[in-house]
Protein backbone atom coordinates (compact mmCIF):
# COMPACT_ATOMS: atom_id res chain seq x y z
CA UNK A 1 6.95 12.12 30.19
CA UNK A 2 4.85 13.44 27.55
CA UNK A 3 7.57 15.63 25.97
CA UNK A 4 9.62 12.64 25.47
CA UNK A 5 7.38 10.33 24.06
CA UNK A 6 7.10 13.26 21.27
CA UNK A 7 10.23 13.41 20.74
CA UNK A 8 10.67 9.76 20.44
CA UNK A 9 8.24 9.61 18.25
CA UNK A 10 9.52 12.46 16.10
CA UNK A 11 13.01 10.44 15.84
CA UNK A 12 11.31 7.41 14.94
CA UNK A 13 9.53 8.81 12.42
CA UNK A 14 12.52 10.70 11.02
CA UNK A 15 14.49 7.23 10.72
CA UNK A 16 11.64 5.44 9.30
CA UNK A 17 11.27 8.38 6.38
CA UNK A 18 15.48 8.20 5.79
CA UNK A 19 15.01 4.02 5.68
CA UNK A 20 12.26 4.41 3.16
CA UNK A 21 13.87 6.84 0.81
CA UNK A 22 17.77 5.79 1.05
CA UNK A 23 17.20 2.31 1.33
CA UNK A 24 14.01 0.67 -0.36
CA UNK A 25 15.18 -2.20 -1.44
CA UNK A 26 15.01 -3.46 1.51
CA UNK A 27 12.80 -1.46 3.56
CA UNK A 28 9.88 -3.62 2.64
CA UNK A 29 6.01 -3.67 3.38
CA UNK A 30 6.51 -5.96 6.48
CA UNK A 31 9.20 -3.37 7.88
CA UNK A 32 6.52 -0.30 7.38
CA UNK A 33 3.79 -2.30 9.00
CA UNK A 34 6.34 -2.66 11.73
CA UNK A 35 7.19 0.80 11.98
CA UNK A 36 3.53 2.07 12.43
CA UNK A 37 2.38 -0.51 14.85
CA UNK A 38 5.95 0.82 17.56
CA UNK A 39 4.22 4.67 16.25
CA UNK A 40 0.71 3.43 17.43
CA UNK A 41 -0.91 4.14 13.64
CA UNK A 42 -1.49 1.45 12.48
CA UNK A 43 -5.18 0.78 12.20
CA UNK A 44 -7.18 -2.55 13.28
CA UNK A 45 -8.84 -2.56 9.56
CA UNK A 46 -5.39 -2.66 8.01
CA UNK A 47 -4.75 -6.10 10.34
CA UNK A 48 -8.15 -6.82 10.65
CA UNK A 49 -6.76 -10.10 8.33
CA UNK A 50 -10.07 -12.12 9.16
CA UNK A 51 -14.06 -11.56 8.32
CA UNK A 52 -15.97 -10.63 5.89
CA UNK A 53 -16.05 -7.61 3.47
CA UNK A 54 -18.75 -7.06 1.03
CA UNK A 55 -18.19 -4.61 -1.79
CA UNK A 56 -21.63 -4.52 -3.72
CA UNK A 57 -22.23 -7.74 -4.83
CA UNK A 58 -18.90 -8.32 -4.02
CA UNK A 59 -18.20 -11.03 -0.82
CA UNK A 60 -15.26 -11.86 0.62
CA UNK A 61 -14.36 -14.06 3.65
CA UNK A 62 -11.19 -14.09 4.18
CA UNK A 63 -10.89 -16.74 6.93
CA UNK A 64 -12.45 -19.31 4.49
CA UNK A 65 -10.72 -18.23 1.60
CA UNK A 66 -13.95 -17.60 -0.23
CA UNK A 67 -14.77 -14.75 -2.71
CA UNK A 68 -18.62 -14.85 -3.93
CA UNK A 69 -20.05 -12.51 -6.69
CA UNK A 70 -23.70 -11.87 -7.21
CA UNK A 71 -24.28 -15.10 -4.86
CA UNK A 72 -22.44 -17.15 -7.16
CA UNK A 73 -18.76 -18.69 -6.40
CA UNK A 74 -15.74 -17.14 -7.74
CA UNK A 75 -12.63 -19.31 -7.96
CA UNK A 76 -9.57 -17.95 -6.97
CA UNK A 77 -6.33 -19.06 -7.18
CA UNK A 78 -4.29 -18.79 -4.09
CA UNK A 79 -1.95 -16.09 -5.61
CA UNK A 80 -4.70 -14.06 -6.90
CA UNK A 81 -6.45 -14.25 -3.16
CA UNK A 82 -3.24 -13.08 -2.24
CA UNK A 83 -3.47 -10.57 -3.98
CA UNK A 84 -6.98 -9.63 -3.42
CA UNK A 85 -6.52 -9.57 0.21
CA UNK A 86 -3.26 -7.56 0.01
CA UNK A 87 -6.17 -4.70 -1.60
CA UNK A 88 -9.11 -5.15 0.97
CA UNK A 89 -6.77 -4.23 3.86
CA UNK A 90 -4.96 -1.16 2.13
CA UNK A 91 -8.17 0.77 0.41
CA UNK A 92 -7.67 3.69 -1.39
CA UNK A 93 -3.93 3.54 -1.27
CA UNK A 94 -1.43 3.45 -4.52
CA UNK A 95 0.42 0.22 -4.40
CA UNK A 96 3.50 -0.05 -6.57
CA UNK A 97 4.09 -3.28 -8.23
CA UNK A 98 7.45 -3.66 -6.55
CA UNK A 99 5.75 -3.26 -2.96
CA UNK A 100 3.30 -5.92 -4.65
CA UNK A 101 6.21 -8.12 -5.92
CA UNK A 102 7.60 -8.04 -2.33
CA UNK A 103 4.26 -8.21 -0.23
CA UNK A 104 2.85 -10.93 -1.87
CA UNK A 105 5.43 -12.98 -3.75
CA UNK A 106 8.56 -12.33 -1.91
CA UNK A 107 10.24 -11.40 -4.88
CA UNK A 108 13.12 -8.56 -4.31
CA UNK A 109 12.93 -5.18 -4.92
CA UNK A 110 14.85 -5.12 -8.82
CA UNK A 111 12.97 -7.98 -10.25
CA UNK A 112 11.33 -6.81 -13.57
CA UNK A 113 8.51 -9.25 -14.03
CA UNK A 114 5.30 -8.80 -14.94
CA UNK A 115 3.64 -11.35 -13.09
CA UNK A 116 1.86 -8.51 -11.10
CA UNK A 117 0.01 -7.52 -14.20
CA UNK A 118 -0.61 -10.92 -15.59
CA UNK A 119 -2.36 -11.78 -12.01
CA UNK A 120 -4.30 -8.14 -11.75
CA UNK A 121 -5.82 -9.13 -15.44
CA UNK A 122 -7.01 -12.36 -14.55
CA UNK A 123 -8.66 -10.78 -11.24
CA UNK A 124 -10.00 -8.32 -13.31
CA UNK A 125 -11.70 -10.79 -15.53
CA UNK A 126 -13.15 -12.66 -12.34
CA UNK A 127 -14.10 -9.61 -10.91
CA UNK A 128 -14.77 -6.45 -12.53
CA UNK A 129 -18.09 -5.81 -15.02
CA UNK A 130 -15.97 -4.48 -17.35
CA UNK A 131 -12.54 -5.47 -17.41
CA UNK A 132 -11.41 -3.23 -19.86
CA UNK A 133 -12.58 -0.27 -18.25
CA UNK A 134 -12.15 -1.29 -14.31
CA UNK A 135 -14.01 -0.11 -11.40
CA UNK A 136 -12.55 -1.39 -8.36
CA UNK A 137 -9.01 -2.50 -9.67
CA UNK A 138 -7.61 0.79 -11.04
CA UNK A 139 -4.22 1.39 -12.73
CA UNK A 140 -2.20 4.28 -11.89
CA UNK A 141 0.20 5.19 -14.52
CA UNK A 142 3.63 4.80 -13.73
CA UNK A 143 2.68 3.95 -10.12
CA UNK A 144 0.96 0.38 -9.88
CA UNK A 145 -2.53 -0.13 -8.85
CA UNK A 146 -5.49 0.72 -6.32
CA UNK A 147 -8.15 -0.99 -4.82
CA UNK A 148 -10.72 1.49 -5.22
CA UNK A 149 -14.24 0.41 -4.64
CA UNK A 150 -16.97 3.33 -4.40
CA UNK A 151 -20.38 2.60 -2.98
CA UNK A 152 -22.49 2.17 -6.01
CA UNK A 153 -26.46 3.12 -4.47
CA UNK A 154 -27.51 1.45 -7.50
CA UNK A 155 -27.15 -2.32 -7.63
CA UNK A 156 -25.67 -3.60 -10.37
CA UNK A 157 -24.43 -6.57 -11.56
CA UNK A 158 -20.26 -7.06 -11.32
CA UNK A 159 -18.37 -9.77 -13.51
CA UNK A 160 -21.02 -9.84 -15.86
CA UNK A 161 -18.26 -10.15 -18.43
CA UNK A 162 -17.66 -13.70 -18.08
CA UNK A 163 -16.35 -16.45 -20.42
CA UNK A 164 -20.24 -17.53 -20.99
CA UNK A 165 -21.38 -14.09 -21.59
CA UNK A 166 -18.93 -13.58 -23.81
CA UNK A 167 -19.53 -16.38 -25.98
CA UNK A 168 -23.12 -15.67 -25.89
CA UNK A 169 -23.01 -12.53 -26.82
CA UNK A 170 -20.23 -13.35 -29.71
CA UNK A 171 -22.47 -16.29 -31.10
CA UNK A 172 -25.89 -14.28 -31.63
């Protein structure tokens, strides 16, 4: 019995590697998610969907829709939690903004838009300390974008760079 699982799992994985690379416009998030789950790989963090994760000073419950930062609330539109949440659960990982496009906005696979970017500035300027220079929503050139948060042992304060501060610090 063992041998065949193996080998079931070997075709299965052969199929799922031909669907992603002769057919991706189509073959979307969803499907892949689908694909690892009948493989047995996907993880429980990756559908872990509910909770809270804290990133820093960074809070987010994701069964009340609520992002904090440095204790104070952040609001989010629903897109951009979306979005955020779409990060939390794939750490680490290179998203293209196509698989973006589809995952959270349904759009198809040859849409040129750049709604992606227009919604990854604004949650950089809710979000990061520096927007300019981000820390936890990185660009990958010619890729898309990673959610790449690194335990920082020394506390400091994200989204400092907010509308307020900015004015302050233009004024005086």
């Amino acid at each position: 019995m063992r041998r065949n699982r193996s080998a079931v799992e070997h075709a299965l994985t052969n199929l799922y590697e031909l669907l992603e690379q002769y057919a991706p416009s189509w073959y979307t998030q969803e499907h892949r998610e689908m694909a690892e789950r009948a493989l047995g790989r996907l993880t429980n963090t990756a559908h872990a969907g509910g909770g809270i994760h804290k990133f820093g000073e960074l809070r987010v419950d994701m069964r009340r829709m609520e992002v904090t930062l440095n204790g104070e609330p952040v609001c989010l539109k629903a897109r951009e939690f979306q979005l955020l949440r779409y990060f939390i659960e794939r750490p680490g990982t290179a998203i293209s903004r196509t698989e973006l496009l589809q995952a959270v906005w349904g759009y198809s696979a040859r849409s040129s838009t750049r709604t992606v970017d227009v919604h990854i500035a604004s949650l950089r300027r809710k979000l990061e300390k520096d927007p300019v220079s981000p820390e936890i929503i990185v660009t990958i050139k010619g890729i898309g974008y990673r959610f790449d948060w690194k335990h920082d042992p020394v506390p400091h304060e994200l989204g400092a760079e907010t509308l307020r501060s900015k004015r302050n610090r233009l004024a005086g």
